[in-house]
Protein backbone atom coordinates (compact mmCIF):
# COMPACT_ATOMS: atom_id res chain seq x y z
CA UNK A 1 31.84 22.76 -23.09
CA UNK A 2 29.89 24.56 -25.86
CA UNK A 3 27.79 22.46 -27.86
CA UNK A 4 29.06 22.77 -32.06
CA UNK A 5 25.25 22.82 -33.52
CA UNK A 6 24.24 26.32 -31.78
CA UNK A 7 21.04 24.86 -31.40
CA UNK A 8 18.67 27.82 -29.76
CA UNK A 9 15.52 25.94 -29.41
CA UNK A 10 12.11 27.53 -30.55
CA UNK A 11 13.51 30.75 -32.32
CA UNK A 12 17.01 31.55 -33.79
CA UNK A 13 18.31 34.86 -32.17
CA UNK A 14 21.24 34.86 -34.27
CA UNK A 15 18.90 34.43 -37.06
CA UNK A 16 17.10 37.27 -35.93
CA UNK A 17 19.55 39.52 -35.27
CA UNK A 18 20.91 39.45 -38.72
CA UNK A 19 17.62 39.39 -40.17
CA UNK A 20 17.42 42.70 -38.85
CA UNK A 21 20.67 43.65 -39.42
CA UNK A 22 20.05 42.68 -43.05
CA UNK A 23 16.58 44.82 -43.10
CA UNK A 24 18.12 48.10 -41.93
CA UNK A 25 20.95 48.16 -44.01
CA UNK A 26 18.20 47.52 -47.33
CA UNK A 27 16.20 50.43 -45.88
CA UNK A 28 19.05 52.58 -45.41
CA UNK A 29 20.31 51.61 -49.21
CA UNK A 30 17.85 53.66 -50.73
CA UNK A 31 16.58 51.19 -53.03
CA UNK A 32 13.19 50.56 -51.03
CA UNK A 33 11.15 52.55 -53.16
CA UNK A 34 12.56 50.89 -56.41
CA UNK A 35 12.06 47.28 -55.01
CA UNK A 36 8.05 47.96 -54.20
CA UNK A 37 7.67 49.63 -57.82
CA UNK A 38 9.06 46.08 -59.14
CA UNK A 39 7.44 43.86 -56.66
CA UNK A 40 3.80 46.14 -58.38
CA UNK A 41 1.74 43.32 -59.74
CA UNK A 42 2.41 44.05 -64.05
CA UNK A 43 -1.71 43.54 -64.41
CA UNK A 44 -4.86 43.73 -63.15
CA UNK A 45 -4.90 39.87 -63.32
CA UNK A 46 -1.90 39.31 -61.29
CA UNK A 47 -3.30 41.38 -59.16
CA UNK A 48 -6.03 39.64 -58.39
CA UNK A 49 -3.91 36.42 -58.06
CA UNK A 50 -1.86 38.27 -55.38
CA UNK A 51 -5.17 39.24 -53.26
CA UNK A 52 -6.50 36.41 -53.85
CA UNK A 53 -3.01 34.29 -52.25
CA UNK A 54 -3.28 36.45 -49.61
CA UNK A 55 -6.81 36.20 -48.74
CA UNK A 56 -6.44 32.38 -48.83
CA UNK A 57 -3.33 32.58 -46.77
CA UNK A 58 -4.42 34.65 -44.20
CA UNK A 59 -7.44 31.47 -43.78
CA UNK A 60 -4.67 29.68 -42.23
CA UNK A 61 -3.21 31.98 -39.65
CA UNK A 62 -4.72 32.08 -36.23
CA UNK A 63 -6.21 34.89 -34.63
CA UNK A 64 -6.70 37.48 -37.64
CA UNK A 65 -7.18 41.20 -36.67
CA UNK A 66 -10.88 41.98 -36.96
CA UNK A 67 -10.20 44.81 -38.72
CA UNK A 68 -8.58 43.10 -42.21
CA UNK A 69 -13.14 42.14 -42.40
CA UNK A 70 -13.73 45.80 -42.15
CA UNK A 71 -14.45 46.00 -46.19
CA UNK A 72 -14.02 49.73 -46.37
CA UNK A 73 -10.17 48.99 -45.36
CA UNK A 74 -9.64 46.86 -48.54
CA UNK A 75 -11.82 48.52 -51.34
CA UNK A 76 -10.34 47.11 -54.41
CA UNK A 77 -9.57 43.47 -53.41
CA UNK A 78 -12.48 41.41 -55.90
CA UNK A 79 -11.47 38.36 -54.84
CA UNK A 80 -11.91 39.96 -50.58
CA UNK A 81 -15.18 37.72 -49.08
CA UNK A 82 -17.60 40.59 -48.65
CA UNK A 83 -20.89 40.19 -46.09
CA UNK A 84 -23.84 41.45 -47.56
């Protein structure tokens, strides 16, 4: 007997799959250029407010690439801890 809640433990293959499904068709739509030119931050203060959520967000994750320290790979990030 199949069980009704589709319960697939740790990660969601279903979920996945049309995740996927969902991120090819957008790519093949032709309106991924137009999406990133909206998603631009509109001034040079959101844009610091974006680095800066990242920055803080990327604090949490485990395991960082060393190379997001390397400052040369993010030159215009203010808000990016720099070692002196």
């Amino acid at each position: 007997m199949q069980r009704k809640d589709k319960v697939e433990g740790e990660g969601s293959y279903s979920g996945t799959k049309e995740y996927n499904e969902r991120q090819r068709k957008f790519m093949e739509s032709g309106k991924v250029d137009d999406a990133a030119r909206k998603a631009q931050p509109k001034s040079e203060g959101e844009k610091n407010e974006m680095q800066k959520a990242e920055r803080l967000g990327k604090e949490h994750i485990k395991g960082e690439d060393p190379a997001l320290r390397d400052p040369k790979k993010i030159p215009d990030d203010p808000n990016f801890p720099r070692k002196k």
